[in-house]
Protein backbone atom coordinates (compact mmCIF):
# COMPACT_ATOMS: atom_id res chain seq x y z
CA UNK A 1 -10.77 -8.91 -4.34
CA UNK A 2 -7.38 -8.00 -5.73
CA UNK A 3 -4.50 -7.12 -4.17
CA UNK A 4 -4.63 -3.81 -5.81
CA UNK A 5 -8.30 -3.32 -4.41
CA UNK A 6 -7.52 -4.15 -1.37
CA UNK A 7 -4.53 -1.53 -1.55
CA UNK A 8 -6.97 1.38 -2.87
CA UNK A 9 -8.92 0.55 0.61
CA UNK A 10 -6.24 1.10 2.67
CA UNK A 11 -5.66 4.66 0.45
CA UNK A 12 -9.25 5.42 0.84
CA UNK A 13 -8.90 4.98 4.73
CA UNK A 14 -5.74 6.97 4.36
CA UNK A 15 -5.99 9.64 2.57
CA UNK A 16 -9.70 9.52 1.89
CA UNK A 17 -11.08 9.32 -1.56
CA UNK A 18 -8.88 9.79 -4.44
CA UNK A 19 -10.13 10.50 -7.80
CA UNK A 20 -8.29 8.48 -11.14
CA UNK A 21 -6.16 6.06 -9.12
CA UNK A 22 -3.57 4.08 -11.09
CA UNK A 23 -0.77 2.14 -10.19
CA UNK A 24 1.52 4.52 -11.65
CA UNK A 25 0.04 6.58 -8.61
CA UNK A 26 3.12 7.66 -6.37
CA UNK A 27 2.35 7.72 -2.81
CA UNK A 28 3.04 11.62 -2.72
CA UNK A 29 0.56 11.65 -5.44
CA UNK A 30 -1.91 11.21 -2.19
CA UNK A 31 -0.69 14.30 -0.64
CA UNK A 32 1.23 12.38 1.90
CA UNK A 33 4.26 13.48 4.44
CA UNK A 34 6.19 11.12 6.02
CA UNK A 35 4.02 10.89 8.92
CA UNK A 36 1.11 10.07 6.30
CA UNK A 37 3.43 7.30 5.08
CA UNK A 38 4.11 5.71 8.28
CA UNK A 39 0.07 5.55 9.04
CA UNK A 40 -0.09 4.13 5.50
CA UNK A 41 2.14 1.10 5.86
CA UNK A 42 1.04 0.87 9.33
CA UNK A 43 -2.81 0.51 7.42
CA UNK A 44 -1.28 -1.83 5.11
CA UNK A 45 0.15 -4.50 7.52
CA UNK A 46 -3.20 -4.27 9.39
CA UNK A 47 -5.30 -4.90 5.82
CA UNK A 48 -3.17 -7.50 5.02
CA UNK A 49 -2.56 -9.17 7.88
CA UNK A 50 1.37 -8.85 7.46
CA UNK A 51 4.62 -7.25 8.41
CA UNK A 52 6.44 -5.13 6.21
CA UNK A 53 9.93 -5.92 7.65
CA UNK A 54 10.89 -4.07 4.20
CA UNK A 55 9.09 -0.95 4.80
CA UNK A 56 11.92 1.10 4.32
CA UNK A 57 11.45 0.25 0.33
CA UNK A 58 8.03 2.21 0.45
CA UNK A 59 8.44 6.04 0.25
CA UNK A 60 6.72 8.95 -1.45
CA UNK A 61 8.42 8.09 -4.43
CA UNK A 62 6.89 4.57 -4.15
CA UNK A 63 4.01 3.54 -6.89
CA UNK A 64 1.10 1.20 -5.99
CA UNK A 65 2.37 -0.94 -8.09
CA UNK A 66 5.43 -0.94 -6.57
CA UNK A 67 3.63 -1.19 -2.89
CA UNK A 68 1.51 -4.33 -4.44
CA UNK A 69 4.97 -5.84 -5.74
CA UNK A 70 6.20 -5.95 -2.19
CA UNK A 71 3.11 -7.15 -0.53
CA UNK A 72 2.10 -9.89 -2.80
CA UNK A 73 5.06 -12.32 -2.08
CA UNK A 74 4.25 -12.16 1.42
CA UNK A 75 0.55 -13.34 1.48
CA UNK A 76 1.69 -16.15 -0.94
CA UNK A 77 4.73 -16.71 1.85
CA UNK A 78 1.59 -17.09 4.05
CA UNK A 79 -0.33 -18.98 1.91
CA UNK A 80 -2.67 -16.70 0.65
CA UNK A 81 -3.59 -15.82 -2.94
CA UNK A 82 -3.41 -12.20 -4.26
């Protein structure tokens, strides 16, 4: 499972189901609020199994892509594979 997979389960526990998901997908694309983000990154660290010391970078604005480019160094900084 990707890293981008494993992102879209962390949306779908989020936000619920969302229809023609992309990478290009901004985080306020998922109808989120600030409060939505900080459950989301919250989600994210548990998924992953990480801390997002750099949260602050993620914000509505943010695209999955964007999300996955921050979380992928640090499973390979723990040794595991995206």
């Amino acid at each position: 499972m990707t890293t981008l997979d494993r992102l879209n389960r962390v949306v779908d526990k989020c936000f619920g189901p969302v229809e023609n998901l992309t990478t290009e997908t901004k985080v306020s694309d998922l109808t989120a609020d600030s409060m939505n983000l900080l459950e989301f990154i919250l989600q994210i660290e548990e998924e992953f199994g990480i801390d997002l010391e750099g949260y602050e970078e993620i914000t509505l604005d943010s695209t999955l892509a964007e999300v996955v480019g921050l979380v992928e160094p640090l499973l390979k900084s723990d040794g595991e594979t995206a």
